[in-house]
C-alpha atoms as a PDB file:
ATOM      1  CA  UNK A   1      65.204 -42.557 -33.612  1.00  0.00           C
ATOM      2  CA  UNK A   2      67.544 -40.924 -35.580  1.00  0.00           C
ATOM      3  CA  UNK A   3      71.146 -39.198 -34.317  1.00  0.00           C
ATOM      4  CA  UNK A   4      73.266 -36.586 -35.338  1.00  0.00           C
ATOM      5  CA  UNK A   5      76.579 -35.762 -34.417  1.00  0.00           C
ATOM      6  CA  UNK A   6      76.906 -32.003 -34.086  1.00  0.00           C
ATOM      7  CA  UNK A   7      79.499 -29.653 -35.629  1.00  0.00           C
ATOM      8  CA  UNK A   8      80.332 -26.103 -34.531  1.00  0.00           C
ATOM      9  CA  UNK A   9      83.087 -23.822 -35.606  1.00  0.00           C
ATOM     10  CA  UNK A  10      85.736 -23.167 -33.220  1.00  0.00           C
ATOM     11  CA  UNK A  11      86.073 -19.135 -32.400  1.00  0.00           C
ATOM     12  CA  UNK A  12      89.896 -19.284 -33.192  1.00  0.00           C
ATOM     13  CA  UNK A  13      89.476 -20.977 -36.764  1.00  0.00           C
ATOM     14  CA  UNK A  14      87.588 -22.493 -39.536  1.00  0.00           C
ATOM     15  CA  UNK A  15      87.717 -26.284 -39.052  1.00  0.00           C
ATOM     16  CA  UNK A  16      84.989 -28.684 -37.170  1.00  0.00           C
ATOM     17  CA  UNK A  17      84.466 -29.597 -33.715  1.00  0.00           C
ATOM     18  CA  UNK A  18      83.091 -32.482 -33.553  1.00  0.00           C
ATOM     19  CA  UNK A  19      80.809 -33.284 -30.328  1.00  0.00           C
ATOM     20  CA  UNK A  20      78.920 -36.248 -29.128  1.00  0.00           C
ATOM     21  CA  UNK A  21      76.195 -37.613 -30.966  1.00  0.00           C
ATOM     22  CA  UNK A  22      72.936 -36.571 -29.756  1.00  0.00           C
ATOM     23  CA  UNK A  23      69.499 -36.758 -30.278  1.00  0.00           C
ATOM     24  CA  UNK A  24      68.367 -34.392 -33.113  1.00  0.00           C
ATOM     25  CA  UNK A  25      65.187 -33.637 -30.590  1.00  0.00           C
ATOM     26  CA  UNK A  26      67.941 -31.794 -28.367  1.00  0.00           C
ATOM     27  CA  UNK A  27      68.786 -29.749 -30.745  1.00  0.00           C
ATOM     28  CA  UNK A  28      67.265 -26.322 -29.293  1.00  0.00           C
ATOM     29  CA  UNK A  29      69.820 -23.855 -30.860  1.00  0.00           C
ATOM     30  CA  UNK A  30      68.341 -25.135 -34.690  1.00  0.00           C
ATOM     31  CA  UNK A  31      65.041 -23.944 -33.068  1.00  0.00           C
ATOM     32  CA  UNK A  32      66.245 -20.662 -31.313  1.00  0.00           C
ATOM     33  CA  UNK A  33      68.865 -19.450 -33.416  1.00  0.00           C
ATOM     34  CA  UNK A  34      67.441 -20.690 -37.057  1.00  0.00           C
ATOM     35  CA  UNK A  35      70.893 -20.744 -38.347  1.00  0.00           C
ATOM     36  CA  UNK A  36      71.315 -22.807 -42.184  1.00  0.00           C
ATOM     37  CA  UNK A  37      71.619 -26.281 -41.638  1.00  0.00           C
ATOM     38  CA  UNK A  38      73.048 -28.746 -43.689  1.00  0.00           C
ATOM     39  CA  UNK A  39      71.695 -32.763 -42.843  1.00  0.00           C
ATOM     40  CA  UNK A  40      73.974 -35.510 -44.013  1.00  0.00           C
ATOM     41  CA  UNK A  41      74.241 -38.925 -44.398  1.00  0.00           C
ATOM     42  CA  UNK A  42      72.286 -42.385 -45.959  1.00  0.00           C
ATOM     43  CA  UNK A  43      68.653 -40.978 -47.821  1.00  0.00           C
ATOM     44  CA  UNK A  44      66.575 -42.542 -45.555  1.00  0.00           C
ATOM     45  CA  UNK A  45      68.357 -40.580 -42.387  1.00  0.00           C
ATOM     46  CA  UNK A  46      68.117 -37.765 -43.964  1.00  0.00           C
ATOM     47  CA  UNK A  47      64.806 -37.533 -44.900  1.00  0.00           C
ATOM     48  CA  UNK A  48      63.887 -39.018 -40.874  1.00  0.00           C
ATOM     49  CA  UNK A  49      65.760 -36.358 -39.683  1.00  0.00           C
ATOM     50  CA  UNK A  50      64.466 -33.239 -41.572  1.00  0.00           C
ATOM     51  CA  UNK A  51      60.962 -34.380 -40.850  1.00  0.00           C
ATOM     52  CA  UNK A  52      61.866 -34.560 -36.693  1.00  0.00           C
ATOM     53  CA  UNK A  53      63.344 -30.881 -37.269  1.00  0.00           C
ATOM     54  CA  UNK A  54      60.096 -29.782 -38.662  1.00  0.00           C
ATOM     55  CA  UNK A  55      58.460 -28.767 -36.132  1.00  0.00           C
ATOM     56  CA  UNK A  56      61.113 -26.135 -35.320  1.00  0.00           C
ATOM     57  CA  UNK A  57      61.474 -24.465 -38.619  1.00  0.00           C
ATOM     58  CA  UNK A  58      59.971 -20.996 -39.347  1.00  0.00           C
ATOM     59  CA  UNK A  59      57.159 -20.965 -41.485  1.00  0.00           C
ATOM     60  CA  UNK A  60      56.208 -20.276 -44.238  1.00  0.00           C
ATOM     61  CA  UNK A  61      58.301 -23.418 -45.655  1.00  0.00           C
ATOM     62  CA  UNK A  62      59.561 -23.517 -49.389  1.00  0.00           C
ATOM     63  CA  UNK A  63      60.874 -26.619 -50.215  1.00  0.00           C
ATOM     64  CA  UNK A  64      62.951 -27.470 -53.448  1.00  0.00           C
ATOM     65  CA  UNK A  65      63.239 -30.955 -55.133  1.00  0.00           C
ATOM     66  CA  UNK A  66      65.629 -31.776 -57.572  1.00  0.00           C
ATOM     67  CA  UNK A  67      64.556 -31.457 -61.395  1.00  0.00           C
ATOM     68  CA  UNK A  68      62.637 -28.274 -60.753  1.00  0.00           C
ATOM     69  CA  UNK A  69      64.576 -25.230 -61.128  1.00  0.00           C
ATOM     70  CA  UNK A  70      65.269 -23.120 -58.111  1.00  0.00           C
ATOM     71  CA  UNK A  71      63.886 -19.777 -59.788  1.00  0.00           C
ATOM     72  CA  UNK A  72      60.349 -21.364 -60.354  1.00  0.00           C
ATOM     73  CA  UNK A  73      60.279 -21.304 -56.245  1.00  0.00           C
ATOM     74  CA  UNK A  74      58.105 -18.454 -54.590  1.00  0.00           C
ATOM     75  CA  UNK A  75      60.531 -17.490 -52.041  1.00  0.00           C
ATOM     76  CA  UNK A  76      59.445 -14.183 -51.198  1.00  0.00           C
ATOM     77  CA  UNK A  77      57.000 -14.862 -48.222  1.00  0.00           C
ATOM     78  CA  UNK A  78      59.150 -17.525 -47.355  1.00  0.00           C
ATOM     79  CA  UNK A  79      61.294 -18.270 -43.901  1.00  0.00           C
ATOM     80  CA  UNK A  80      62.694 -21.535 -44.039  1.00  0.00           C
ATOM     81  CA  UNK A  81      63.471 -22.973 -47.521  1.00  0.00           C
ATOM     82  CA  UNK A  82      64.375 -26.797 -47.650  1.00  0.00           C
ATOM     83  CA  UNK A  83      66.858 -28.219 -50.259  1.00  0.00           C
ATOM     84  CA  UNK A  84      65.950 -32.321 -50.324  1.00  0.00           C
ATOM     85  CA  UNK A  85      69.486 -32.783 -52.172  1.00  0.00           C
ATOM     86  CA  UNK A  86      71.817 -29.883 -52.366  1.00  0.00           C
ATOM     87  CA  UNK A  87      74.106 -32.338 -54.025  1.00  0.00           C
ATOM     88  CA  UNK A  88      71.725 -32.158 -57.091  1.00  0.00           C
ATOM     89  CA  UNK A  89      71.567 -28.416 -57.306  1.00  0.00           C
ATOM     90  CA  UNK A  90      72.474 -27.062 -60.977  1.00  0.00           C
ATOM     91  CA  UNK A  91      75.294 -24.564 -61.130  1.00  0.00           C
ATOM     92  CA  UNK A  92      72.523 -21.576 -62.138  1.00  0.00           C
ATOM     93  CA  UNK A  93      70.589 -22.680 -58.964  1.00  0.00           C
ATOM     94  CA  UNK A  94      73.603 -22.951 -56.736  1.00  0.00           C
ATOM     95  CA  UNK A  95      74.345 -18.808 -57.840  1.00  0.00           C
ATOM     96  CA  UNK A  96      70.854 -18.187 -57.631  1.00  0.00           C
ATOM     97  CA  UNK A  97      70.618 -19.826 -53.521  1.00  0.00           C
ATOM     98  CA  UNK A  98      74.030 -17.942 -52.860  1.00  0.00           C
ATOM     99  CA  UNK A  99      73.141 -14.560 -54.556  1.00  0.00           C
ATOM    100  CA  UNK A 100      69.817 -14.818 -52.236  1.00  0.00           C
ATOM    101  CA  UNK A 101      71.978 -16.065 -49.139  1.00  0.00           C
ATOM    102  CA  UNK A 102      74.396 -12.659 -49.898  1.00  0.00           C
ATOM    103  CA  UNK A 103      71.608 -10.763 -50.407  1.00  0.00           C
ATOM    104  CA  UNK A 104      71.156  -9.585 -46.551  1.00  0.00           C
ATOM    105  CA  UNK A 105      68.057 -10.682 -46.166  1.00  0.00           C
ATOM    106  CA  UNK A 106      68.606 -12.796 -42.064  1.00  0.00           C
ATOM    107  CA  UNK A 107      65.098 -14.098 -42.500  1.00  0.00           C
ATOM    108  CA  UNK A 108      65.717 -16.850 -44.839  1.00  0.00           C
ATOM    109  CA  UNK A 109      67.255 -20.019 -42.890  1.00  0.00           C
ATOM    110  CA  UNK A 110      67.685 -22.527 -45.638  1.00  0.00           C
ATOM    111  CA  UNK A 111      67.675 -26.494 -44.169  1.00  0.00           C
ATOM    112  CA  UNK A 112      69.505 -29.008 -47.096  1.00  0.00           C
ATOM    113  CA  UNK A 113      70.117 -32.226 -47.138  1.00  0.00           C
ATOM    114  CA  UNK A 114      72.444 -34.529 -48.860  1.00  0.00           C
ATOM    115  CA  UNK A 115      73.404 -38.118 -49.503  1.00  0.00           C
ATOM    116  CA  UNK A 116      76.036 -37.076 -50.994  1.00  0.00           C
ATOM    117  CA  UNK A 117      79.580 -35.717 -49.713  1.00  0.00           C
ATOM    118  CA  UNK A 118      79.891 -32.420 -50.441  1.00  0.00           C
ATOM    119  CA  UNK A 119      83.821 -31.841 -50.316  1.00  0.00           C
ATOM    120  CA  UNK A 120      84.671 -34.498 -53.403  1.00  0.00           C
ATOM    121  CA  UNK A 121      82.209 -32.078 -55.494  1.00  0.00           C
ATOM    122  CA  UNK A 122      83.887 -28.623 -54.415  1.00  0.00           C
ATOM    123  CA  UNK A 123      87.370 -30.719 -55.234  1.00  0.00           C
ATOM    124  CA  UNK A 124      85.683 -31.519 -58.517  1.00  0.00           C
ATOM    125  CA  UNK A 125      84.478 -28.030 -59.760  1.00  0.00           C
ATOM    126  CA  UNK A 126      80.486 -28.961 -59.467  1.00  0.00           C
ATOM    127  CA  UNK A 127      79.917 -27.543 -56.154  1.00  0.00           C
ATOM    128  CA  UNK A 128      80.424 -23.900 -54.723  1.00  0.00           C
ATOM    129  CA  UNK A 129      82.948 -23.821 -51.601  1.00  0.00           C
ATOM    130  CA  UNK A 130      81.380 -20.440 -51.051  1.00  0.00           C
ATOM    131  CA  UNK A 131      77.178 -21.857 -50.836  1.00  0.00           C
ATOM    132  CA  UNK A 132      78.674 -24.782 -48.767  1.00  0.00           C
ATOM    133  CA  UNK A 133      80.488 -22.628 -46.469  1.00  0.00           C
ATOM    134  CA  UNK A 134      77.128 -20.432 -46.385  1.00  0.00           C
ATOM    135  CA  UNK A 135      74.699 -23.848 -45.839  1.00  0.00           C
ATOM    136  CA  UNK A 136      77.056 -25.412 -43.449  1.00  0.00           C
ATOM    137  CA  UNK A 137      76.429 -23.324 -40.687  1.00  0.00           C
ATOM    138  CA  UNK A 138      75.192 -26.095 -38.687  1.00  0.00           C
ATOM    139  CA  UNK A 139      76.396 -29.443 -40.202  1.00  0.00           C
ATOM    140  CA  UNK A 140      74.407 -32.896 -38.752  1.00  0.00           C
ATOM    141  CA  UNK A 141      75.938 -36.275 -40.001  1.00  0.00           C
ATOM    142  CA  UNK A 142      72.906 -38.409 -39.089  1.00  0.00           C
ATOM    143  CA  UNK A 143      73.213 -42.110 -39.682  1.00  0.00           C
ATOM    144  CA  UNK A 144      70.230 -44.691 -39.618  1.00  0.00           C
ATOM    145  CA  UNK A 145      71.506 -46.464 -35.951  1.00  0.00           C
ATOM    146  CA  UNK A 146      72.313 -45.374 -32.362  1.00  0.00           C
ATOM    147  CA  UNK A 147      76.151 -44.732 -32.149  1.00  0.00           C
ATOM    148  CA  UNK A 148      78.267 -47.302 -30.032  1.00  0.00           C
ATOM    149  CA  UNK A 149      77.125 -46.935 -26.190  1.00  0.00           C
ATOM    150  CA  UNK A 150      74.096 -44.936 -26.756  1.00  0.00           C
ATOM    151  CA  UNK A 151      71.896 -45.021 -23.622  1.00  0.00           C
ATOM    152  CA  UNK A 152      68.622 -44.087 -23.777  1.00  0.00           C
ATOM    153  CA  UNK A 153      64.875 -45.008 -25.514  1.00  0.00           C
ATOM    154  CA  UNK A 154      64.475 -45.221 -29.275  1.00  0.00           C
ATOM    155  CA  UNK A 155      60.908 -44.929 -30.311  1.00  0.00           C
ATOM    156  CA  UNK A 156      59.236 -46.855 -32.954  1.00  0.00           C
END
């Protein structure tokens, strides 16, 4: 079973707050809210992780793959679009996914995923601070074991 540790912006500022690690299963605001959510850590966690959220994304699903370009997507019907690799997003796509993100349009909940850090590529000029701060909204560092003095049943 895969775990996440969950991040939520303080009120009083901008930085993290991090919380225990908990099953991504228990979740329930991802599925009640539908706020963006961005999935880190090792490719195989990732990819473990967005198929246990799934089931509580909004359909229609529109899911992006890197080396297709973001404007060939059909967004329009569209209420959860997945990114496999934000990390691998071209600069045009990045404005494109933050121009649609600005455009006021609260239906769109956009799910990425990245085995990649992020911050090193804002640092470097190849990311947008801005589209991270926008995709970040929920951030999950999921990792492929239990963390230390996890108690409970993995399934297989």
């Amino acid at each position: 079973m895969a775990t996440a540790t969950r991040r939520r912006r303080r009120p009083a500022d901008v930085s993290w707050d991090p919380s225990a690690h908990v099953p991504i299963e228990e979740l329930t605001l991802i599925e009640s809210w539908h706020p963006n959510v961005m999935v880190a850590g090792p490719r195989a966690a990732t990819v473990a992780a967005l198929s246990a959220l799934r089931s509580v994304f909004r359909t229609p699903l529109c899911e992006w793959r890197p080396g297709h370009p973001l404007s060939a997507l059909s967004i329009g019907a569209a209420r959860t679009l997945i990114l496999n690799d934000a990390s691998a997003l071209t600069a045009e796509d990045q404005q494109l996914l933050h121009s649609w993100l600005q455009s006021g349009d609260r239906t769109l909940q956009v799910v990425s995923a990245t085995d990649v850090p992020i911050l090193p590529l804002i640092q470097a000029g190849t990311f947008d601070g801005a589209l991270y701060y926008a995709l970040n909204v929920i951030y999950l560092e999921v990792s492929d074991q239990p963390p230390a003095g996890f108690v409970g049943s993995t399934c297989d």
